[in-house]
C-alpha atoms as a PDB file:
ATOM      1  CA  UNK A   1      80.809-132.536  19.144  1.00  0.00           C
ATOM      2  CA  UNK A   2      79.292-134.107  22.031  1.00  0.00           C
ATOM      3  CA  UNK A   3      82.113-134.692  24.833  1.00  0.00           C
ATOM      4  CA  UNK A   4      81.148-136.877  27.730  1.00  0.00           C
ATOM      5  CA  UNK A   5      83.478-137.270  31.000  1.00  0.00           C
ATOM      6  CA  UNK A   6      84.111-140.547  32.909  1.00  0.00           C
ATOM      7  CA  UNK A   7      81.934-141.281  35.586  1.00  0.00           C
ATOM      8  CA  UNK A   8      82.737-143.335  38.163  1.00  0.00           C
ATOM      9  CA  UNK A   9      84.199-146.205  37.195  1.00  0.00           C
ATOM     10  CA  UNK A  10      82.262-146.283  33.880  1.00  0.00           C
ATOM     11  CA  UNK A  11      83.946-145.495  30.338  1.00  0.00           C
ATOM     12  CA  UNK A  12      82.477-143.105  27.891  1.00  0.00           C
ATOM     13  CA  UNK A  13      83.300-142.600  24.080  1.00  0.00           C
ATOM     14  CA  UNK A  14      85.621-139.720  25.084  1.00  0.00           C
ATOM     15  CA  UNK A  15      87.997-141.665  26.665  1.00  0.00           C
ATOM     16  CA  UNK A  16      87.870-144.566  24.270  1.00  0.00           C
ATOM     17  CA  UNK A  17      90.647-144.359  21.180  1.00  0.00           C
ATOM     18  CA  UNK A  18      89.647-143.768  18.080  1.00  0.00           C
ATOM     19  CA  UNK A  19      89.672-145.818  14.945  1.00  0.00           C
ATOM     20  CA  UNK A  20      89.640-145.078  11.638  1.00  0.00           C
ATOM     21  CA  UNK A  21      87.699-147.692   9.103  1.00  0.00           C
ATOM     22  CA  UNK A  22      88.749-147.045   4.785  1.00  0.00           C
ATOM     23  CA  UNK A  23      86.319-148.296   2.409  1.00  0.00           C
ATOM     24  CA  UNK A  24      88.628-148.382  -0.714  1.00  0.00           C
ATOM     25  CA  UNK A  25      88.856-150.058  -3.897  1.00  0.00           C
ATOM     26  CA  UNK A  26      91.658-152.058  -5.118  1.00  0.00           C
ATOM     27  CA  UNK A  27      93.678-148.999  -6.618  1.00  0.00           C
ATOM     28  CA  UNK A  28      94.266-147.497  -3.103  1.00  0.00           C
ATOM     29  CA  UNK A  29      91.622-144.802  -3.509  1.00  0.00           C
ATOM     30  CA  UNK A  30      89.508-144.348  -0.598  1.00  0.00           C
ATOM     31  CA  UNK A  31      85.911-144.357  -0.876  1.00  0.00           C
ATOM     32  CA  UNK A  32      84.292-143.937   2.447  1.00  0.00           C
ATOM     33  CA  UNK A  33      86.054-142.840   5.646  1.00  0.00           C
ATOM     34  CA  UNK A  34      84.743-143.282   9.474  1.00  0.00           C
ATOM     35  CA  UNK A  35      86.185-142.744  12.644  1.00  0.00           C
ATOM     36  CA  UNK A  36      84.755-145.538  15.677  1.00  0.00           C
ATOM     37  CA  UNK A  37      85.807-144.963  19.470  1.00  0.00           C
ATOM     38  CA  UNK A  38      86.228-148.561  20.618  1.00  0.00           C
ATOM     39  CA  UNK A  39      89.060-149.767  23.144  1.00  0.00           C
ATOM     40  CA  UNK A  40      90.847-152.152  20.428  1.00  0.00           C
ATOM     41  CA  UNK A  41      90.889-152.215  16.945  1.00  0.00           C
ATOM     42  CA  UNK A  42      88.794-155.620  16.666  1.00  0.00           C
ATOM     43  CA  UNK A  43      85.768-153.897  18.799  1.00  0.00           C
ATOM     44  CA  UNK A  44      86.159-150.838  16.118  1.00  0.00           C
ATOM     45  CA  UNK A  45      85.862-153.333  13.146  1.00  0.00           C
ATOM     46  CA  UNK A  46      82.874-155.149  15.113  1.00  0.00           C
ATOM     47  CA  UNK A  47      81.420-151.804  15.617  1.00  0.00           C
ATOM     48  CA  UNK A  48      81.823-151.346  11.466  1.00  0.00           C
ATOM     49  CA  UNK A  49      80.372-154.352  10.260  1.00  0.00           C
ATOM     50  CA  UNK A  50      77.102-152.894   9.515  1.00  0.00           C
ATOM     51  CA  UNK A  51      78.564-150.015   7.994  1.00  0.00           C
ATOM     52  CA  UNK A  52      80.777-151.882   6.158  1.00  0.00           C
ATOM     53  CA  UNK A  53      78.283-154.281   5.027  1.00  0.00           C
ATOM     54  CA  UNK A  54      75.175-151.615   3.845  1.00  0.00           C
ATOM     55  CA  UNK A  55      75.989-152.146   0.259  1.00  0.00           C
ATOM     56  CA  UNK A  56      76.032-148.403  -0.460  1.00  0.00           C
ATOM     57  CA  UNK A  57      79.681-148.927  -1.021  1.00  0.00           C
ATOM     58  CA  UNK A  58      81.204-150.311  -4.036  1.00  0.00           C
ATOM     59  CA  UNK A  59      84.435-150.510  -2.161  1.00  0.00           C
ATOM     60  CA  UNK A  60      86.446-153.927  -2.497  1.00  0.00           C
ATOM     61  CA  UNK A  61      88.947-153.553   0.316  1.00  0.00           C
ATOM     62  CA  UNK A  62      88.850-152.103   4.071  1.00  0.00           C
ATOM     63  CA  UNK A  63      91.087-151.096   6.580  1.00  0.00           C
ATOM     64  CA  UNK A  64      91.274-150.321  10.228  1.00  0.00           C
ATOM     65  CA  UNK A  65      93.908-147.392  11.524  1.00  0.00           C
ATOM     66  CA  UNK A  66      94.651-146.733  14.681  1.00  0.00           C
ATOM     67  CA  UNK A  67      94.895-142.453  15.829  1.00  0.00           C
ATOM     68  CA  UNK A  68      98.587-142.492  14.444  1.00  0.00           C
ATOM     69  CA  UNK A  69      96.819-143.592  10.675  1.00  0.00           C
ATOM     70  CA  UNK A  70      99.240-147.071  11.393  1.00  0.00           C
ATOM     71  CA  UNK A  71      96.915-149.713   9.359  1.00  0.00           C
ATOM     72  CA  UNK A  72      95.660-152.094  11.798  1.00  0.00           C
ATOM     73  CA  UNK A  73      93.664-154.693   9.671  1.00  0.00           C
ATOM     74  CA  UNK A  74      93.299-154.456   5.727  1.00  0.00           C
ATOM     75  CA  UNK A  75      90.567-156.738   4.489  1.00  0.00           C
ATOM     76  CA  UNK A  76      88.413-157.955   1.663  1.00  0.00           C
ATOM     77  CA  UNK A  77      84.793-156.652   2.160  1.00  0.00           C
ATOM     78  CA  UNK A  78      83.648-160.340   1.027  1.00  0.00           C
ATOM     79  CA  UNK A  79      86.345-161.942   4.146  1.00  0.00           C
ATOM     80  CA  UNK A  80      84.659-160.039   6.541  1.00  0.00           C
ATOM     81  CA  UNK A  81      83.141-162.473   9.191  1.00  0.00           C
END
């Protein structure tokens, strides 16, 4: 895993939280599971979109956890902006 340090001022990944976005389907199993360093939860979805929208998932449903698995935001795929 690639660690990088704060330099300066600047903020890397490493000291960024980390997200976790669920593809699921409506029965609560989880399809697809990826982890996003992003300061909030709404720059981990943003960072997701694509992911979430490559159609190799046939996942209804997503959700965004935070690094203590709390469930953030739990969406439809087809409400995602």
């Amino acid at each position: 895993m690639l660690r990088q340090r704060r330099k300066g001022h600047a903020i890397v990944a490493a000291d960024l939280p980390k997200f976790i976005v669920e593809m699921y389907d409506p029965g609560e199993i989880t399809e697809a599971r990826r982890s996003f360093s992003a300061e909030t939860a709404a720059d981990a979805l943003q960072a997701a979109k694509t992911w979430i929208n490559d159609k190799t998932h046939c996942a209804k449903n997503f959700r965004v956890l935070n690094s203590d698995e709390t469930i953030v935001f739990d969406k439809l795929v087809a409400d995602l902006d």
